[in-house]
C-alpha atoms as a PDB file:
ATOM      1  CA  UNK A   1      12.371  12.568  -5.082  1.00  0.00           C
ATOM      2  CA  UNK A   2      12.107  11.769  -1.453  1.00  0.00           C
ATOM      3  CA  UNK A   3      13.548   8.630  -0.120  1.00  0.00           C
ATOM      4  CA  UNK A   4       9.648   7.454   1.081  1.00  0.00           C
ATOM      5  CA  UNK A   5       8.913   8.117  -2.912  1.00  0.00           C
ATOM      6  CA  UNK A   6      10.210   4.996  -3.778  1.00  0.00           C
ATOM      7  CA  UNK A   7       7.635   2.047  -1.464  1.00  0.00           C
ATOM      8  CA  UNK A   8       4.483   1.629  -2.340  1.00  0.00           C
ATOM      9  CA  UNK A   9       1.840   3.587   0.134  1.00  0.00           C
ATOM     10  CA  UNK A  10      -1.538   1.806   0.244  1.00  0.00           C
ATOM     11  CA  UNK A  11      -5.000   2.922   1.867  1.00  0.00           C
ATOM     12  CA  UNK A  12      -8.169   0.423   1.767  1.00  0.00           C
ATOM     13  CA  UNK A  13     -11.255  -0.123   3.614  1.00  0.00           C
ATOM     14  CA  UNK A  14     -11.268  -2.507   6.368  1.00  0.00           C
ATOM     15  CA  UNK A  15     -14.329  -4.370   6.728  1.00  0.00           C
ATOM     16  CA  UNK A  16     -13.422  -5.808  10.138  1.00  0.00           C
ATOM     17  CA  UNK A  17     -11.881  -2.517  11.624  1.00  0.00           C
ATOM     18  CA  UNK A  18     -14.724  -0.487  10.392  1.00  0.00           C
ATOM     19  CA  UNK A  19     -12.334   2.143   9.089  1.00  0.00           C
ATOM     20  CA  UNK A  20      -9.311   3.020   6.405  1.00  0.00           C
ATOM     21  CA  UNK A  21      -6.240   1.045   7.234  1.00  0.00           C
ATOM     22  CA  UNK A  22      -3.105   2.429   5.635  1.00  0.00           C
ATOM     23  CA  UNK A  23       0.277   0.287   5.032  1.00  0.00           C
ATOM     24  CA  UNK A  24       3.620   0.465   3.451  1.00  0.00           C
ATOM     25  CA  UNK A  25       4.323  -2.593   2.736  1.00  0.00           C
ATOM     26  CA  UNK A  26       8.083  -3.912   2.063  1.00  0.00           C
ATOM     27  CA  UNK A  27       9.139  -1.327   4.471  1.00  0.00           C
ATOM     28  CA  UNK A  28       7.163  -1.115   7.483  1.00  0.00           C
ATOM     29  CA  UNK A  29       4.971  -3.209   9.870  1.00  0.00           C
ATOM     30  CA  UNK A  30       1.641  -2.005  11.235  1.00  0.00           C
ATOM     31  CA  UNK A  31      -0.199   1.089   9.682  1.00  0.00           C
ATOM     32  CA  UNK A  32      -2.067   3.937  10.526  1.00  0.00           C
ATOM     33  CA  UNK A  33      -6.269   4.079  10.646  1.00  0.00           C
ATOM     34  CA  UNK A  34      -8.818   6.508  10.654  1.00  0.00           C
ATOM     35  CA  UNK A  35     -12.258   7.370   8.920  1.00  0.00           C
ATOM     36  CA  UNK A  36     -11.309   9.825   6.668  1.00  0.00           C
ATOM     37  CA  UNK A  37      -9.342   7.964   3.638  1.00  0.00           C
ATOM     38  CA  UNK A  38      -7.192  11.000   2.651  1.00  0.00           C
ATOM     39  CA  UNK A  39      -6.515  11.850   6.236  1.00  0.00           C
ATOM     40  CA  UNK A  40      -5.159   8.233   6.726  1.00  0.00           C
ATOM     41  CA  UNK A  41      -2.958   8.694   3.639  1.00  0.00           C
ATOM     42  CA  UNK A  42      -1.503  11.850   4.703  1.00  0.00           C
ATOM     43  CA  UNK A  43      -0.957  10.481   8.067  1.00  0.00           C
ATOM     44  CA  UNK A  44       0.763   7.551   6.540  1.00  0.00           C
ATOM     45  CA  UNK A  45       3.306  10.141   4.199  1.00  0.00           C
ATOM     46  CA  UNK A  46       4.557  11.459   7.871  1.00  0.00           C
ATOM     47  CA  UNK A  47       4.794   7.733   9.498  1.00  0.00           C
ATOM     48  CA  UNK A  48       6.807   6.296   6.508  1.00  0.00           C
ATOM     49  CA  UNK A  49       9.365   9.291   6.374  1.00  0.00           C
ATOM     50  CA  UNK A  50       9.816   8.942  10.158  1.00  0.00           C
ATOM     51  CA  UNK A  51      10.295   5.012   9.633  1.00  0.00           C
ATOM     52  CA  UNK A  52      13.121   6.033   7.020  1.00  0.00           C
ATOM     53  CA  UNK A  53      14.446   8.290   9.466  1.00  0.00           C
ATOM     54  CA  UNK A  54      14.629   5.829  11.854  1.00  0.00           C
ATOM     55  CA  UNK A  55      16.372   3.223   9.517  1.00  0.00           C
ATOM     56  CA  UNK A  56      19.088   6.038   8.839  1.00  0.00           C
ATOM     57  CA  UNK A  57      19.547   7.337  12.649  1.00  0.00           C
ATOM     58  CA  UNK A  58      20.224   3.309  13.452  1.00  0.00           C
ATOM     59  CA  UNK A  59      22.335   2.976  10.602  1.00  0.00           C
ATOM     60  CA  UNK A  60      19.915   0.296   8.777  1.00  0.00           C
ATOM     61  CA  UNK A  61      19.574  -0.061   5.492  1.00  0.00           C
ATOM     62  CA  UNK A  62      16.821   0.255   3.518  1.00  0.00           C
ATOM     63  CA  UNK A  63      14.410  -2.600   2.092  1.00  0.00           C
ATOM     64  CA  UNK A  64      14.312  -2.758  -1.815  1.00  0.00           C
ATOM     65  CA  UNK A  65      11.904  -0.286  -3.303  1.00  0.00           C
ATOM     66  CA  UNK A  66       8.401  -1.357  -4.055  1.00  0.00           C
ATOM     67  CA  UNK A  67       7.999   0.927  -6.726  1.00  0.00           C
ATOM     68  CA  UNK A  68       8.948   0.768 -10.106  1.00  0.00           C
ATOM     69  CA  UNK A  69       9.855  -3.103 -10.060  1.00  0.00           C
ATOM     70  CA  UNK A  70      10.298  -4.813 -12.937  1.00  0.00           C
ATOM     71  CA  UNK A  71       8.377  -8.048 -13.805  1.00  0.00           C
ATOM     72  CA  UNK A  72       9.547 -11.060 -15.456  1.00  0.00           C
ATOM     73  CA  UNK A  73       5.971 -12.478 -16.041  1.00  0.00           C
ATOM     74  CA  UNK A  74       6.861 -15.946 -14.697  1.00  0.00           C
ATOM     75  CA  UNK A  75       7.357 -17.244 -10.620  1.00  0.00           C
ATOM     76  CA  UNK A  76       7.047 -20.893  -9.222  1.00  0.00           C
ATOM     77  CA  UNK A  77       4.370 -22.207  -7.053  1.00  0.00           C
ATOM     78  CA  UNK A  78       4.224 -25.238  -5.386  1.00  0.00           C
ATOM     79  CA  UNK A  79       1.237 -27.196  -4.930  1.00  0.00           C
ATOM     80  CA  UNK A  80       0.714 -30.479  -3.368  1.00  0.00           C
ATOM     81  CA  UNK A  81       0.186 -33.323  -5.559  1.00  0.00           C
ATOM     82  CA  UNK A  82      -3.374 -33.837  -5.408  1.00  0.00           C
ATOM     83  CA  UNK A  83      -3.989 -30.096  -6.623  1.00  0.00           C
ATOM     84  CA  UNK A  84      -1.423 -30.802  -9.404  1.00  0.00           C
ATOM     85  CA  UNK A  85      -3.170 -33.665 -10.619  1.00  0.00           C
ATOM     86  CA  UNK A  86      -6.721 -31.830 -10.201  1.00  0.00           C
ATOM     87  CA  UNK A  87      -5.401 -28.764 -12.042  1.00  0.00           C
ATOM     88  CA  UNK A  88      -3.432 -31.059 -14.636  1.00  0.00           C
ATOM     89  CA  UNK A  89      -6.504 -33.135 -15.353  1.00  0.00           C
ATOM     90  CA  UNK A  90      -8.939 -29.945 -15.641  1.00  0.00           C
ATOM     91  CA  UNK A  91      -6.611 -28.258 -18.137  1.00  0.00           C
ATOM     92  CA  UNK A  92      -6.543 -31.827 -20.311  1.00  0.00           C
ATOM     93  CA  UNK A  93     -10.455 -31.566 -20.302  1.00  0.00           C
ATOM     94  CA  UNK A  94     -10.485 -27.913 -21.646  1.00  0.00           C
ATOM     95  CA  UNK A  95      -7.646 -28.949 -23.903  1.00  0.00           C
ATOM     96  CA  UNK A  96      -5.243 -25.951 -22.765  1.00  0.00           C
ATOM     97  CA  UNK A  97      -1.923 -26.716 -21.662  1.00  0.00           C
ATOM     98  CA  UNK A  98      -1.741 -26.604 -17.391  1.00  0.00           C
ATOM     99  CA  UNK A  99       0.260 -22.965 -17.705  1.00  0.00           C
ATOM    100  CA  UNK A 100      -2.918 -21.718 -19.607  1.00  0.00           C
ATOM    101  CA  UNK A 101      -5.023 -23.220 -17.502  1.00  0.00           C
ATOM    102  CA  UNK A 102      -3.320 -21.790 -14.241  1.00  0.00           C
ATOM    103  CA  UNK A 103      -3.422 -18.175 -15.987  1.00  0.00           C
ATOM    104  CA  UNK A 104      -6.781 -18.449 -16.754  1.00  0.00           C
ATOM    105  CA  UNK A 105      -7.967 -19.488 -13.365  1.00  0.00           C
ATOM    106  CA  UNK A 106      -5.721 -16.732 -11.793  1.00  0.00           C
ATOM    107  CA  UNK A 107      -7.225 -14.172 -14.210  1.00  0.00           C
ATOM    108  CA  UNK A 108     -10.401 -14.721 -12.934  1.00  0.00           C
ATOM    109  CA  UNK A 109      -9.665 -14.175  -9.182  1.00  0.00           C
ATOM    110  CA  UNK A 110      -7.971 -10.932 -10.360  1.00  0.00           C
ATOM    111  CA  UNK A 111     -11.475  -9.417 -11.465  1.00  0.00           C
ATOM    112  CA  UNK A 112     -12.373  -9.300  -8.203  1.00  0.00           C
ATOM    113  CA  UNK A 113      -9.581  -7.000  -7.745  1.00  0.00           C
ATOM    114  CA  UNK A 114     -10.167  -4.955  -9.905  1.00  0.00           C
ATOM    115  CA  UNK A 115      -6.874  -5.828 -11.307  1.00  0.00           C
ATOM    116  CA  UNK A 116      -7.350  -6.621 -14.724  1.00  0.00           C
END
């Protein structure tokens, strides 16, 4: 396994560039772009071994892998009253506790991920 096997290597669509954007994030800023998807990827492969070539020449270490984390299933997130009460008062009226609530509404939004 290759030291660049171990952060996550994404390629999407970018509406506003017009073209595949490709990132690594957790170990790099910027990205590489093009029009042809696996071209950007490949292209990415060669930037993100050359960024952890860089880190090692320098003497930096690495950031923590991005691939196979671990999750607990839990993290905090703080909201400002008013959307506490709002989100407290919704789950009452559903009669779901506020955690349900919250992982219901998040489920939703992850649909449009495609994330399900």
């Amino acid at each position: 396994m290759k030291a660049s096997d171990r952060y996550i290597k994404l390629v999407e669509w970018s509406h506003e560039d017009q073209c595949y954007v490709g990132t690594c994030p957790g170990l790099m800023l910027g990205g590489v772009h093009g029009e042809n998807e696996a071209e950007v990827y490949k292209e990415l492969c060669v930037v993100v071994d050359e960024w952890i070539k860089i880190h090692a020449a320098d003497g930096d270490p690495l950031p923590e892998p991005t691939t196979g984390k671990e999750y607990s299933g839990k993290f905090v997130v703080r909201v400002g009253k008013n959307l506490h009460r709002v989100l407290a008062l919704n789950a009452l009226r559903s009669g779901e506790s506020l955690n349900s609530h919250c992982v219901d509404l998040l489920g939703e939004d992850l649909t449009s991920y495609g994330n399900e």
